[in-house]
N, C-alpha and C. Protein backbone atom coordinates (compact mmCIF):
# COMPACT_ATOMS: atom_id res chain seq x y z
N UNK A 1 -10.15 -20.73 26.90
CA UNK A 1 -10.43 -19.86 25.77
C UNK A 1 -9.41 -18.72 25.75
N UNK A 2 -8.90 -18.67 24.22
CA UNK A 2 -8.48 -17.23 24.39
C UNK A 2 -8.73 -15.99 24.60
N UNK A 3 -7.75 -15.24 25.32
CA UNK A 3 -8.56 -14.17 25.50
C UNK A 3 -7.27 -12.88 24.89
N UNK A 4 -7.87 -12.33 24.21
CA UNK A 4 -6.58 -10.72 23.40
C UNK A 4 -8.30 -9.70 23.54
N UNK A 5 -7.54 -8.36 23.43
CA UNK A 5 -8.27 -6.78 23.54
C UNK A 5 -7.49 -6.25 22.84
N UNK A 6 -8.59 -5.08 22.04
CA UNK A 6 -8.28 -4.22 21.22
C UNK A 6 -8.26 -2.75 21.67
N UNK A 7 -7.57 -1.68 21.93
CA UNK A 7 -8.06 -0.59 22.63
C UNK A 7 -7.66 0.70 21.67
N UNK A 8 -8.23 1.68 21.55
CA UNK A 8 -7.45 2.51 20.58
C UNK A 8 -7.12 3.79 22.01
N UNK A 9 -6.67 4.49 21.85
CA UNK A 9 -5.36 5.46 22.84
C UNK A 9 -5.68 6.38 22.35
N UNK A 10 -5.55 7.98 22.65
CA UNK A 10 -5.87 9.18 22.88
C UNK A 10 -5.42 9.45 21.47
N UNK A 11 -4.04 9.05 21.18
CA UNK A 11 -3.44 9.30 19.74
C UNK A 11 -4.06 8.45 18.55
N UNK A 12 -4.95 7.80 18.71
CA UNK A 12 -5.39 6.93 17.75
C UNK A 12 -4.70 5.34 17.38
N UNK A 13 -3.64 4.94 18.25
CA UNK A 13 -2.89 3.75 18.21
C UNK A 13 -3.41 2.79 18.62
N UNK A 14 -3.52 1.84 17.78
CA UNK A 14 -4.21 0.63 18.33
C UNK A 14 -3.90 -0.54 18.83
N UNK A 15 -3.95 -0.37 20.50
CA UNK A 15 -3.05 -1.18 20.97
C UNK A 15 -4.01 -3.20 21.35
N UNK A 16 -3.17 -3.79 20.81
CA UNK A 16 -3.54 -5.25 20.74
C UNK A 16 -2.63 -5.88 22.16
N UNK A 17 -3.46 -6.77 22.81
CA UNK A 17 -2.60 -7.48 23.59
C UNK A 17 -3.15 -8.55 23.89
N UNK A 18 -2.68 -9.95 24.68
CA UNK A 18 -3.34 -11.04 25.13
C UNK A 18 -2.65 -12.20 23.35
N UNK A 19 -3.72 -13.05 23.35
CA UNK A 19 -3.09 -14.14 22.58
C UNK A 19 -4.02 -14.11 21.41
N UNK A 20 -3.41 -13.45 20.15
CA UNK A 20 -4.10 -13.49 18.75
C UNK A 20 -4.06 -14.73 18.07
N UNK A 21 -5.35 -15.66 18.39
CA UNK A 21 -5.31 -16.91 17.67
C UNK A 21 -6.43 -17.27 16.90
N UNK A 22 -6.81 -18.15 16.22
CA UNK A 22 -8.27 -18.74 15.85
C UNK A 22 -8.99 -18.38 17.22
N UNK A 23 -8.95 -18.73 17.87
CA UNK A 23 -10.10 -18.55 19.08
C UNK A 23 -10.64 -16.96 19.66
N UNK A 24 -9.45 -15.98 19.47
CA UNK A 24 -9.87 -14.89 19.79
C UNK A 24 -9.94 -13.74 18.66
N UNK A 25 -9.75 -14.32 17.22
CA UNK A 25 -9.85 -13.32 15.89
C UNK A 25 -10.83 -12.91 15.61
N UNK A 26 -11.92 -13.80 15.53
CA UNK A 26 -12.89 -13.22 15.37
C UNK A 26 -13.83 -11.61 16.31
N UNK A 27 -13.18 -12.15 17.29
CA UNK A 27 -13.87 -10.49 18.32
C UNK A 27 -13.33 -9.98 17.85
N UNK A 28 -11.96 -9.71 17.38
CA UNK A 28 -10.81 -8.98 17.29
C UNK A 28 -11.21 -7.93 15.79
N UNK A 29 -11.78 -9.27 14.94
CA UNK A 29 -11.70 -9.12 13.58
C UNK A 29 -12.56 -6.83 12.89
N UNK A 30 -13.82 -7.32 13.15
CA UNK A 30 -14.79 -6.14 12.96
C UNK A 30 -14.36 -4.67 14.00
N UNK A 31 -13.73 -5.21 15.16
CA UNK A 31 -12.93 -4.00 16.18
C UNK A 31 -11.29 -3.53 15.27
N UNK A 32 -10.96 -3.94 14.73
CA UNK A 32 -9.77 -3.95 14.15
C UNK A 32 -9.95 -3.12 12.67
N UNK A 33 -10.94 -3.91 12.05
CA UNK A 33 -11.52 -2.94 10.91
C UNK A 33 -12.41 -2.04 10.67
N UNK A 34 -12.74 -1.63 12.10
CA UNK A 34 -13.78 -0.51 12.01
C UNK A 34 -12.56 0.58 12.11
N UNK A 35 -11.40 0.57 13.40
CA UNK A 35 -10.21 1.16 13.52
C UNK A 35 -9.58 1.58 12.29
N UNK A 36 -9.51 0.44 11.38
CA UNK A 36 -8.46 0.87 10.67
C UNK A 36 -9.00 1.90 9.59
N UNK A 37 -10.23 1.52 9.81
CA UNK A 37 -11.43 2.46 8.60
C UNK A 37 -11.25 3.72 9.18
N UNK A 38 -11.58 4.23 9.95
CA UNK A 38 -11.82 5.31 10.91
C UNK A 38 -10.52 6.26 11.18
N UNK A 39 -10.47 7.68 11.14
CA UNK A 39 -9.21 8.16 11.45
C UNK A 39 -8.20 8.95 10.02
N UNK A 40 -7.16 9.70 10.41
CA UNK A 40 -6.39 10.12 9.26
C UNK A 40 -5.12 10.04 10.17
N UNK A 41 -4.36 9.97 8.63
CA UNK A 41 -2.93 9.77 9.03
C UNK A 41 -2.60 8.05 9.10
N UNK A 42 -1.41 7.74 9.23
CA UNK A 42 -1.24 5.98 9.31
C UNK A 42 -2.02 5.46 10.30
N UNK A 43 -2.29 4.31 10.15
CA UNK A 43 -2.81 3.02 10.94
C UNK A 43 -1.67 2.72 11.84
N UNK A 44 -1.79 3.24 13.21
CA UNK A 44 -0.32 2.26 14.15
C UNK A 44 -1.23 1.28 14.61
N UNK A 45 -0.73 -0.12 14.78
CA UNK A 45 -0.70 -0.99 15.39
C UNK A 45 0.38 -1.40 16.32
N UNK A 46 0.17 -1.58 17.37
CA UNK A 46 1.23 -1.80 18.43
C UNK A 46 1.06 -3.05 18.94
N UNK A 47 2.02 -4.19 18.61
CA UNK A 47 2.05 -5.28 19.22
C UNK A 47 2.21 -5.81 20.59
N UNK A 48 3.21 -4.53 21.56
CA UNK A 48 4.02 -4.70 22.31
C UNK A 48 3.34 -5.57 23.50
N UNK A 49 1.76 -5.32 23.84
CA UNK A 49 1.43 -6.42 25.26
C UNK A 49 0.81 -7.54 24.46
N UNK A 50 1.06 -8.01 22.92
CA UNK A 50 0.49 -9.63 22.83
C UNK A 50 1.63 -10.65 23.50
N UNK A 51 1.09 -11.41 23.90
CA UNK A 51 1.72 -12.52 24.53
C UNK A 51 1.78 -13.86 23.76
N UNK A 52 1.35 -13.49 22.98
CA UNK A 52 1.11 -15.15 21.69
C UNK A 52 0.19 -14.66 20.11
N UNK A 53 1.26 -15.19 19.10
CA UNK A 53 0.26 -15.02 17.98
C UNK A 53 0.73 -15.84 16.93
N UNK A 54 -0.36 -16.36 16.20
CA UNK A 54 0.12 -17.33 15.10
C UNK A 54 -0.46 -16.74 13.51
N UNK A 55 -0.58 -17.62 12.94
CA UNK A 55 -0.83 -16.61 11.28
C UNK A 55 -2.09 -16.38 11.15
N UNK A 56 -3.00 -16.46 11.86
CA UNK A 56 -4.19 -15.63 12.51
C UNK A 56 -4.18 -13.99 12.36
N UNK A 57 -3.09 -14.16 13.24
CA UNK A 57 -2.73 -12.17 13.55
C UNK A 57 -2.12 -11.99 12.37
N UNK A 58 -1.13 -12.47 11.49
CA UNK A 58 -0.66 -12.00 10.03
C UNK A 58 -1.97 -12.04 9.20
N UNK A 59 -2.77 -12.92 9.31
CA UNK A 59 -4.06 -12.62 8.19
C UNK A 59 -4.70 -11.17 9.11
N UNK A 60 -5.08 -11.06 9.92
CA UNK A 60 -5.59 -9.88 11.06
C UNK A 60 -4.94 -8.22 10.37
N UNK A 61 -3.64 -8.93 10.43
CA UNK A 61 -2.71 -7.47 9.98
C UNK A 61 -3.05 -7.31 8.19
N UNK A 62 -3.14 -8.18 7.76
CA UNK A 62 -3.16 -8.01 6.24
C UNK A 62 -4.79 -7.38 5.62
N UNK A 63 -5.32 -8.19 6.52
CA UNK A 63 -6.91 -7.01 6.54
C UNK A 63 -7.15 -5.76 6.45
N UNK A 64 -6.31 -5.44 7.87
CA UNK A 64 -6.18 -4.12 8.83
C UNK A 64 -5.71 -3.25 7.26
N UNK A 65 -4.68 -3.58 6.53
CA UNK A 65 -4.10 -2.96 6.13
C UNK A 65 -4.90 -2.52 4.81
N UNK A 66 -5.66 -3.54 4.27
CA UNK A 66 -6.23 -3.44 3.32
C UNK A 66 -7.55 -2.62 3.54
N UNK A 67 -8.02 -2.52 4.77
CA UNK A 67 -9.21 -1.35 5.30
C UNK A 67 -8.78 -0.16 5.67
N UNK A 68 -7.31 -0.16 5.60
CA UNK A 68 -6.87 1.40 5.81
C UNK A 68 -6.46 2.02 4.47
N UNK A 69 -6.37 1.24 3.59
CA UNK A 69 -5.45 1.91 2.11
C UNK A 69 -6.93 2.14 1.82
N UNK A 70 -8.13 1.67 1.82
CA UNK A 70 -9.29 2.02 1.69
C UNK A 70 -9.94 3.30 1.65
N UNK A 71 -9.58 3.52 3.43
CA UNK A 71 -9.82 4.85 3.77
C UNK A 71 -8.64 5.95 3.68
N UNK A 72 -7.93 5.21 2.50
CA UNK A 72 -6.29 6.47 2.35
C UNK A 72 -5.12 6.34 3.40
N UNK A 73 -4.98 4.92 4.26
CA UNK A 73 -4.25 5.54 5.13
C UNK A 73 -3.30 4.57 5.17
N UNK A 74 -2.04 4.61 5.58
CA UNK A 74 -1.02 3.73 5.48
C UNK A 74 -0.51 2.78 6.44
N UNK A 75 -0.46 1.75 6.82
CA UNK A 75 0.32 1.04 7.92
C UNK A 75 1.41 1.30 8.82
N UNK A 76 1.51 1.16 10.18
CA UNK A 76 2.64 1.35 10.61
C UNK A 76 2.63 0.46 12.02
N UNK A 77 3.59 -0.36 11.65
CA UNK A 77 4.01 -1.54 12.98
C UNK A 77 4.86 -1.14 14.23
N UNK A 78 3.82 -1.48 15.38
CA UNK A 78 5.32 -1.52 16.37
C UNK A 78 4.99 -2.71 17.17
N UNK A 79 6.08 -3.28 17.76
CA UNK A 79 6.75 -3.99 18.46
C UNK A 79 6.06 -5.49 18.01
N UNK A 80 6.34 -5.79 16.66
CA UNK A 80 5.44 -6.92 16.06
C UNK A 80 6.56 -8.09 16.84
N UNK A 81 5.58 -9.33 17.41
CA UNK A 81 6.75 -10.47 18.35
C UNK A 81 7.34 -10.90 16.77
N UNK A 82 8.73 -11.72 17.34
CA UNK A 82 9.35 -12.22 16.58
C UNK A 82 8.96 -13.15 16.00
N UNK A 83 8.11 -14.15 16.47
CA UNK A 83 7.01 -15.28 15.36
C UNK A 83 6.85 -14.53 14.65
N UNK A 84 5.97 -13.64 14.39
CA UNK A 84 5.04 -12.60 13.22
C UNK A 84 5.89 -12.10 12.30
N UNK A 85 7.17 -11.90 12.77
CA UNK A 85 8.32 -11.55 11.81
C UNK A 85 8.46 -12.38 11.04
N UNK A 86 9.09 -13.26 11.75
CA UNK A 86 9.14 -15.07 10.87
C UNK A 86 8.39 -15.23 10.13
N UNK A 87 7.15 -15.37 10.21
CA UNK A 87 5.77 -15.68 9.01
C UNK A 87 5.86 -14.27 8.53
N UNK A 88 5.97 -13.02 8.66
CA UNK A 88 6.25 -12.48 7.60
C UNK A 88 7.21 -12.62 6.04
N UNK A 89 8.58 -12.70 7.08
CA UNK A 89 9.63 -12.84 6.13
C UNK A 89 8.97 -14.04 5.58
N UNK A 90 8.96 -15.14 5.68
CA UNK A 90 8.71 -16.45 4.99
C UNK A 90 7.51 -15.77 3.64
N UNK A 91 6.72 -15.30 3.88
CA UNK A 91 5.67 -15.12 3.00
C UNK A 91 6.03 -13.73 1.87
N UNK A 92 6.83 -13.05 2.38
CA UNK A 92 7.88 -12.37 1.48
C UNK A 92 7.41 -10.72 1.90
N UNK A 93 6.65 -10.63 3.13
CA UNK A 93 6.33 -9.27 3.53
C UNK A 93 6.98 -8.32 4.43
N UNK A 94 8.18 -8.83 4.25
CA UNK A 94 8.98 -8.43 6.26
C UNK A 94 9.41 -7.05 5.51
N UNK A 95 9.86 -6.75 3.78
CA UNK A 95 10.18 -5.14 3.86
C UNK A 95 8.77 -4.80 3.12
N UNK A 96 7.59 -4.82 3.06
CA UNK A 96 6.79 -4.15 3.41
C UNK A 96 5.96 -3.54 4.60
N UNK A 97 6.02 -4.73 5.51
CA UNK A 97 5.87 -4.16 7.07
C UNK A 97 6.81 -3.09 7.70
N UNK A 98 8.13 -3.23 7.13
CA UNK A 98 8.96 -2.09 7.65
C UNK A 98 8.97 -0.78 6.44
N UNK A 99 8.32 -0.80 5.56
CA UNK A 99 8.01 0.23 4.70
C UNK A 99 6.92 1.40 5.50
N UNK A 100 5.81 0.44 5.78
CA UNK A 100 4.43 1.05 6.25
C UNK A 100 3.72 1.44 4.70
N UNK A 101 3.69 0.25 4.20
CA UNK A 101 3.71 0.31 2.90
C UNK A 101 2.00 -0.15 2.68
N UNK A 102 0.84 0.05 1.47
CA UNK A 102 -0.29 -0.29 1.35
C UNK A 102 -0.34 -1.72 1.39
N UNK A 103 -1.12 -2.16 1.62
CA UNK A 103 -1.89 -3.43 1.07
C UNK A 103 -1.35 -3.89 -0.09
N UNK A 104 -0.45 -5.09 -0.03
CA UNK A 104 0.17 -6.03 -1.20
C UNK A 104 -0.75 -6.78 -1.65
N UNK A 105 -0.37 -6.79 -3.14
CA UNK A 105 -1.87 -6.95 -4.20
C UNK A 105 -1.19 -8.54 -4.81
């Protein structure tokens, strides 16, 4: 089974790590959007300790983002792996992720 954790940090950054797949999205899912609800100022998400992710975590991120423009607040990526890039660009979002741009409609 997979296993990924969600932790939020003193600064409010929400750090993801372990393997974002069908198997572990769902825990992930309601911890991720209570975060992104919660708080002022941008949404960071920090990729840097996942070890595996497929378009699971791009639907995950596209949520996130859409529960933070909600609560007024804007996106901001770090250390997204290079898969996630890939299925970004392909789907036509790679300069909105580097914008920190709302929820694409």
């Amino acid at each position: 089974m997979s296993q990924a954790t969600l932790q939020v940090d003193a600064e409010g950054v929400v750090l993801l790590s372990g393997e974002l797949d069908f198997a572990s999205a769902p825990a992930l899912r309601e911890q991720l959007l209570d975060a992104a609800g919660r708080g002022q100022g941008p949404l960071v998400l920090d990729f840097a300790q996942v070890t595996q992710a497929n378009s699971v975590a791009l639907s995950l991120l596209l949520r996130a983002a859409e529960q933070a423009q909600r609560a007024g607040r804007s996106l901001q990526v770090r250390s997204l792996p290079a898969g996630l890039q890939s299925m970004a660009q392909v789907c036509g979002l790679e300069d909105w992720l580097q914008q920190g741009a709302q929820a694409p409609t």
